[in-house]
Protein backbone atom coordinates (compact mmCIF):
# COMPACT_ATOMS: atom_id res chain seq x y z
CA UNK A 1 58.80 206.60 208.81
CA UNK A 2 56.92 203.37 208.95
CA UNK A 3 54.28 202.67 206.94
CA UNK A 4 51.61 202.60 210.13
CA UNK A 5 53.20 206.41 210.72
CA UNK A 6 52.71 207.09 207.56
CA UNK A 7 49.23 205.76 207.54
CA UNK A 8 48.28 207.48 210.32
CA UNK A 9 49.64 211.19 208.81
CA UNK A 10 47.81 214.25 207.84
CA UNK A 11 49.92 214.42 205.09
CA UNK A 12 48.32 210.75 203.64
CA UNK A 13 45.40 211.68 204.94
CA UNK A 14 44.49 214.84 202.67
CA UNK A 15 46.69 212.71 199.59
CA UNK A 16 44.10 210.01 200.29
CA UNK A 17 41.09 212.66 200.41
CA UNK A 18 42.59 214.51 196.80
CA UNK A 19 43.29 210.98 195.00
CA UNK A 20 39.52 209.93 195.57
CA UNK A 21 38.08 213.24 194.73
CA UNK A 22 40.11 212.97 191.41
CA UNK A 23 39.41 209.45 190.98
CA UNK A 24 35.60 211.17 191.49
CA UNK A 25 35.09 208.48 193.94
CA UNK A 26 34.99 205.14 191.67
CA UNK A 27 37.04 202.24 191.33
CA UNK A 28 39.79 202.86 188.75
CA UNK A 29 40.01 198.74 187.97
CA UNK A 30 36.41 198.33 187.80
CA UNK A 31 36.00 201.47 185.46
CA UNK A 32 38.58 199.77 182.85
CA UNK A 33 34.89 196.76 183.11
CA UNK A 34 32.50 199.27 183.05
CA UNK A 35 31.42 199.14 186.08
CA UNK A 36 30.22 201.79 188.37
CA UNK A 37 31.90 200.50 191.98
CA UNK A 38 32.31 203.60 194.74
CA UNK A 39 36.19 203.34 195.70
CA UNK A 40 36.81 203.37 199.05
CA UNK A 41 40.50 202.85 199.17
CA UNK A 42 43.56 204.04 197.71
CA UNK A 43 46.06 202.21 197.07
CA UNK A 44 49.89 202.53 196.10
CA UNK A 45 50.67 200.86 193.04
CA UNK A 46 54.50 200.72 194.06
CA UNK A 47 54.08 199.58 197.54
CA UNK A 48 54.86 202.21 200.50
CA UNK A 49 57.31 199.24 202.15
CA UNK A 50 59.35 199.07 198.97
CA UNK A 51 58.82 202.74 197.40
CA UNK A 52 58.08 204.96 200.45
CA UNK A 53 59.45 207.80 198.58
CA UNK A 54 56.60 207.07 196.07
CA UNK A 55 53.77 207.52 198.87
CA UNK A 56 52.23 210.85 198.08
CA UNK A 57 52.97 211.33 193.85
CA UNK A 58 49.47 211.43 192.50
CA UNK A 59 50.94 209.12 189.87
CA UNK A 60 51.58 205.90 192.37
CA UNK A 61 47.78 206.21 193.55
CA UNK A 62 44.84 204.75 191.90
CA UNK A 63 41.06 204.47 194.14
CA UNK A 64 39.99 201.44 194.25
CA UNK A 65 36.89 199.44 195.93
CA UNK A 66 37.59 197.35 198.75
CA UNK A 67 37.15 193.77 196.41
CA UNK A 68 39.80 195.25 193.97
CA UNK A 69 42.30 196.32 196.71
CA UNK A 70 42.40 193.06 197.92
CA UNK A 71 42.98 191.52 194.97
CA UNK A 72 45.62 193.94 195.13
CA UNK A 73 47.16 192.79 198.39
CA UNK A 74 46.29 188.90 198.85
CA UNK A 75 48.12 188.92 202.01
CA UNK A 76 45.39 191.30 203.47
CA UNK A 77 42.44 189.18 203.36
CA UNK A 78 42.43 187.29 199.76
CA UNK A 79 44.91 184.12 200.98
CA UNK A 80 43.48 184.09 204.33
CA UNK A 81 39.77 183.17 203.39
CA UNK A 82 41.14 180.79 200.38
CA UNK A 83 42.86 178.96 204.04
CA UNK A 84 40.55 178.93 205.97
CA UNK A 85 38.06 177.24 203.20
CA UNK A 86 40.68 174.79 202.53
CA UNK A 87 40.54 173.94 206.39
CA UNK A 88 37.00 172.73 206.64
């Protein structure tokens, strides 16, 4: 399965639904700071593209905020901006 089939899945849908619920809706990283961030991700902490038998144990899924996941995943947005500023 690819990873935008598996994306797209009821199964990782109601995975992603439990693993917030759990996570009671905050940001695991931020948590560890003492902050209070609402998560509105979850993210794999063994990738999906290298681990996709990994992609629904409750134990490879943390919630995280949007900020956090994408320290997470620099390819996703994090390197992209850092570009683009070095451009101007």
């Amino acid at each position: 399965m690819t990873e935008k089939e598996f994306i797209d899945s009821k199964a990782w849908r109601k995975k992603r639904e439990y693993i917030l619920r759990r996570d009671k809706y905050q940001c695991q990283y931020c948590k560890r700071y003492g902050k209070r961030t609402e998560a509105t991700e979850v993210h794999h902490i063994k990738h999906y593209s290298d681990f996709p038998e990994l992609g629904l144990t409750d134990s490879n899924l943390v919630s995280l905020c949007h900020a956090c996941h994408n320290k997470q995943h620099p390819e996703k947005g994090g390197r992209r901006r850092y570009e683009r500023k070095a451009e101007r």
